[in-house]
N, C-alpha and C. Protein backbone atom coordinates (compact mmCIF):
# COMPACT_ATOMS: atom_id res chain seq x y z
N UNK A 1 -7.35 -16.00 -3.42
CA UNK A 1 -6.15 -15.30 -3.82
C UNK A 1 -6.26 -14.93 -5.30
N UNK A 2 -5.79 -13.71 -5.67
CA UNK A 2 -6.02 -13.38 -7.01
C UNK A 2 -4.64 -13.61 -7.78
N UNK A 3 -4.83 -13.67 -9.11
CA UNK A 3 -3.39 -13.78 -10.00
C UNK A 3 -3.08 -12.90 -9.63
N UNK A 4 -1.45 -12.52 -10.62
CA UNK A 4 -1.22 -11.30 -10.25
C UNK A 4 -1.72 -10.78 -11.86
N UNK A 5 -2.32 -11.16 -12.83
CA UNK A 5 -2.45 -10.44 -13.74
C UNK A 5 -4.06 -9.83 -13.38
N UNK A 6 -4.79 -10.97 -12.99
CA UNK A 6 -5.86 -9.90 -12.14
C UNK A 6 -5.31 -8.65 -10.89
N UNK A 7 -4.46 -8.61 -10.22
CA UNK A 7 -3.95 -8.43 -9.36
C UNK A 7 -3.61 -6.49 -10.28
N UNK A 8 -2.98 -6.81 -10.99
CA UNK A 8 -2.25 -6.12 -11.67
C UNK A 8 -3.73 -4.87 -12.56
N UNK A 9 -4.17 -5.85 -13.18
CA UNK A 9 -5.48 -5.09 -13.89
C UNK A 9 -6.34 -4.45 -12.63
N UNK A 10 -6.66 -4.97 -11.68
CA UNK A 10 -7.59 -3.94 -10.42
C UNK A 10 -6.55 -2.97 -9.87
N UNK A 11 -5.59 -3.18 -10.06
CA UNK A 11 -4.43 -2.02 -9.52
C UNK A 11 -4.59 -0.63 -10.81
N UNK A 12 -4.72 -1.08 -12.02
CA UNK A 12 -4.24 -0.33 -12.78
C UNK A 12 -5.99 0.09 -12.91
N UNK A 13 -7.25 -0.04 -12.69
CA UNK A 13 -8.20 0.23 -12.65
C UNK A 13 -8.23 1.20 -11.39
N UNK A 14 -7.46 1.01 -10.56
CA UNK A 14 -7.73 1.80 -9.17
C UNK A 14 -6.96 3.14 -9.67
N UNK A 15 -5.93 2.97 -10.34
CA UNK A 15 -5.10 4.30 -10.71
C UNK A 15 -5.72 5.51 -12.15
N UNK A 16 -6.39 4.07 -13.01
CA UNK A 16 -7.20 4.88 -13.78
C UNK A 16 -8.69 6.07 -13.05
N UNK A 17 -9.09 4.80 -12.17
CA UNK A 17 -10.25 5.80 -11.38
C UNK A 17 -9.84 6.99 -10.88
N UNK A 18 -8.83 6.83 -10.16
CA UNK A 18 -8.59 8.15 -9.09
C UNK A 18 -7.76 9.03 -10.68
N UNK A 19 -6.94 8.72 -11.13
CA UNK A 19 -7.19 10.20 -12.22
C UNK A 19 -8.22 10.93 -12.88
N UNK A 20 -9.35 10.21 -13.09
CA UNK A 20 -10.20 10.71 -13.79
C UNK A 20 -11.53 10.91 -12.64
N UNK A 21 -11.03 10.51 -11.40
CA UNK A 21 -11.80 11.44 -10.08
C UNK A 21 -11.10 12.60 -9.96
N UNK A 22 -9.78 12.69 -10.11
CA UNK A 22 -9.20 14.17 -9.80
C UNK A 22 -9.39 15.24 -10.73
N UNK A 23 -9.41 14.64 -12.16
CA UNK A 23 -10.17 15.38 -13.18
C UNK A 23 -11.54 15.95 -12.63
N UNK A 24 -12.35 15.17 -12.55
CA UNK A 24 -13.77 15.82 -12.18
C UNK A 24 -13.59 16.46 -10.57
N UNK A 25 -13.02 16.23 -9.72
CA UNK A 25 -12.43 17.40 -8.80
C UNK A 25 -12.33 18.43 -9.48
N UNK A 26 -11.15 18.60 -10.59
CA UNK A 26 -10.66 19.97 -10.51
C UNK A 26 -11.90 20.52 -11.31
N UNK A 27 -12.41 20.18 -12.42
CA UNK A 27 -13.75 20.58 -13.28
C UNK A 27 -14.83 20.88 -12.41
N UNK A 28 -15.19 20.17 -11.29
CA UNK A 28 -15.82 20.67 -10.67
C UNK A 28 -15.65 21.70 -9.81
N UNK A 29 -14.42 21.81 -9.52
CA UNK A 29 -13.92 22.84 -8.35
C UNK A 29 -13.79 24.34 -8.75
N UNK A 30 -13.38 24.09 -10.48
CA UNK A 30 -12.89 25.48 -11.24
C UNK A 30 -14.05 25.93 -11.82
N UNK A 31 -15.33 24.85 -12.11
CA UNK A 31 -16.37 25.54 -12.80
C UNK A 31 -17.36 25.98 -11.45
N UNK A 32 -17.71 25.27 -10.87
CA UNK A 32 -18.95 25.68 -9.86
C UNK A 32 -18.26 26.24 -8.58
N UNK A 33 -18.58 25.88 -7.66
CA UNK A 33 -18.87 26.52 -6.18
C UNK A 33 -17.04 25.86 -5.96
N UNK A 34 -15.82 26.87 -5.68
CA UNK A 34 -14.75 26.45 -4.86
C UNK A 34 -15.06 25.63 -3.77
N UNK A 35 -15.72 24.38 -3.58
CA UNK A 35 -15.50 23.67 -2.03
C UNK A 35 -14.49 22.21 -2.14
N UNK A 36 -13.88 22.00 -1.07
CA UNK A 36 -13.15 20.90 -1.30
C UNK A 36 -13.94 19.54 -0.80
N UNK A 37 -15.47 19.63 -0.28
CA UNK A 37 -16.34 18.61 -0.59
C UNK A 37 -15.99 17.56 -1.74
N UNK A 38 -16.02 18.22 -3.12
CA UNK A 38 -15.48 17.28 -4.33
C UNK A 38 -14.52 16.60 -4.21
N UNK A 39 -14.06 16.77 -3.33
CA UNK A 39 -12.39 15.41 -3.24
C UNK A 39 -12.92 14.09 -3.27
N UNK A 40 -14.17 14.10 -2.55
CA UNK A 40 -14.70 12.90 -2.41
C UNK A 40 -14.84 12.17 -3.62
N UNK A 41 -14.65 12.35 -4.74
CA UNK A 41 -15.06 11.84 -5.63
C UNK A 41 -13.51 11.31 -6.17
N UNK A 42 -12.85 11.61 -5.35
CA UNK A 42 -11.44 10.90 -6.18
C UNK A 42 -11.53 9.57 -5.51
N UNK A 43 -11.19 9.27 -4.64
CA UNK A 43 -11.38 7.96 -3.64
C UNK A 43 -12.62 6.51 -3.99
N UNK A 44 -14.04 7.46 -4.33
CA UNK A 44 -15.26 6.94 -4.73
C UNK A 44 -14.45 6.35 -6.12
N UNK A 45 -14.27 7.20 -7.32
CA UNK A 45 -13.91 6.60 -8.61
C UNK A 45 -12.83 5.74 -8.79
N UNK A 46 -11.78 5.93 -7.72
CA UNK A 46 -10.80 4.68 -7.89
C UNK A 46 -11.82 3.66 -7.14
N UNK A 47 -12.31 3.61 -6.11
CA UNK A 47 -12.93 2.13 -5.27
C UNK A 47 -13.81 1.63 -7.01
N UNK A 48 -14.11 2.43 -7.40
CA UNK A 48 -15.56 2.05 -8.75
C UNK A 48 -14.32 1.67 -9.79
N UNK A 49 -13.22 2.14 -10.15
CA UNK A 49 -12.35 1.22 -11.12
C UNK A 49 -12.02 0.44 -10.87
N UNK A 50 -11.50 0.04 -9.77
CA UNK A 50 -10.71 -1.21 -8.93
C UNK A 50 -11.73 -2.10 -9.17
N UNK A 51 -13.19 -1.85 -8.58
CA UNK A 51 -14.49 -2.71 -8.50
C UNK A 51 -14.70 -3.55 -9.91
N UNK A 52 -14.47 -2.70 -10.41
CA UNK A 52 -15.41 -3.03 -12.34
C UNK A 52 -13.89 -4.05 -12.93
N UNK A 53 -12.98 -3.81 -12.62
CA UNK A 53 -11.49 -4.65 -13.34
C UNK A 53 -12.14 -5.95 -12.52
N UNK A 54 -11.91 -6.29 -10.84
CA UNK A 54 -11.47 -6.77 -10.08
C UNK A 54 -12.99 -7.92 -10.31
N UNK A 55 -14.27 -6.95 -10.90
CA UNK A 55 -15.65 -8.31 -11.19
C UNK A 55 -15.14 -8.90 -12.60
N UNK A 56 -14.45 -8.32 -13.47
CA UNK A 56 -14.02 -8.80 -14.76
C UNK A 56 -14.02 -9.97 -14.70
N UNK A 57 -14.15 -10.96 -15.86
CA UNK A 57 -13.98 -12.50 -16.02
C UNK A 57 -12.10 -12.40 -16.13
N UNK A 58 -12.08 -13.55 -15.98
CA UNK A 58 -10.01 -13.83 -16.03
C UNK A 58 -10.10 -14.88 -17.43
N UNK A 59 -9.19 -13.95 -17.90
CA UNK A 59 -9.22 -14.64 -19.62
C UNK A 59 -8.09 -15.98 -19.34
């Protein structure tokens, strides 16, 4: 079972990822080829923020 301040930090890592996956969505979408393939990368970068908070040490 996790704290909730770990709890709290992989939440707020999951929300940081997926904004800055939707960023590189739209950068990718507006500079290169229009496909909505790139979505994929919103979902991928929140699982990879959530991941990187959630291995963190607990202070």
């Amino acid at each position: 079972m996790m704290s909730p301040a770990k709890k709290r930090r992989t939440l707020y890592g999951a929300i940081l990822g997926a904004i800055s996956g939707t960023a590189l969505f739209a950068v990718l979408y507006m500079v290169w080829d229009p496909n909505l393939f790139y979505a994929a990368f919103i979902p991928i970068a929140s699982a990879l923020g959530a991941g990187q908070m959630y291995m963190m040490r607990e202070e």
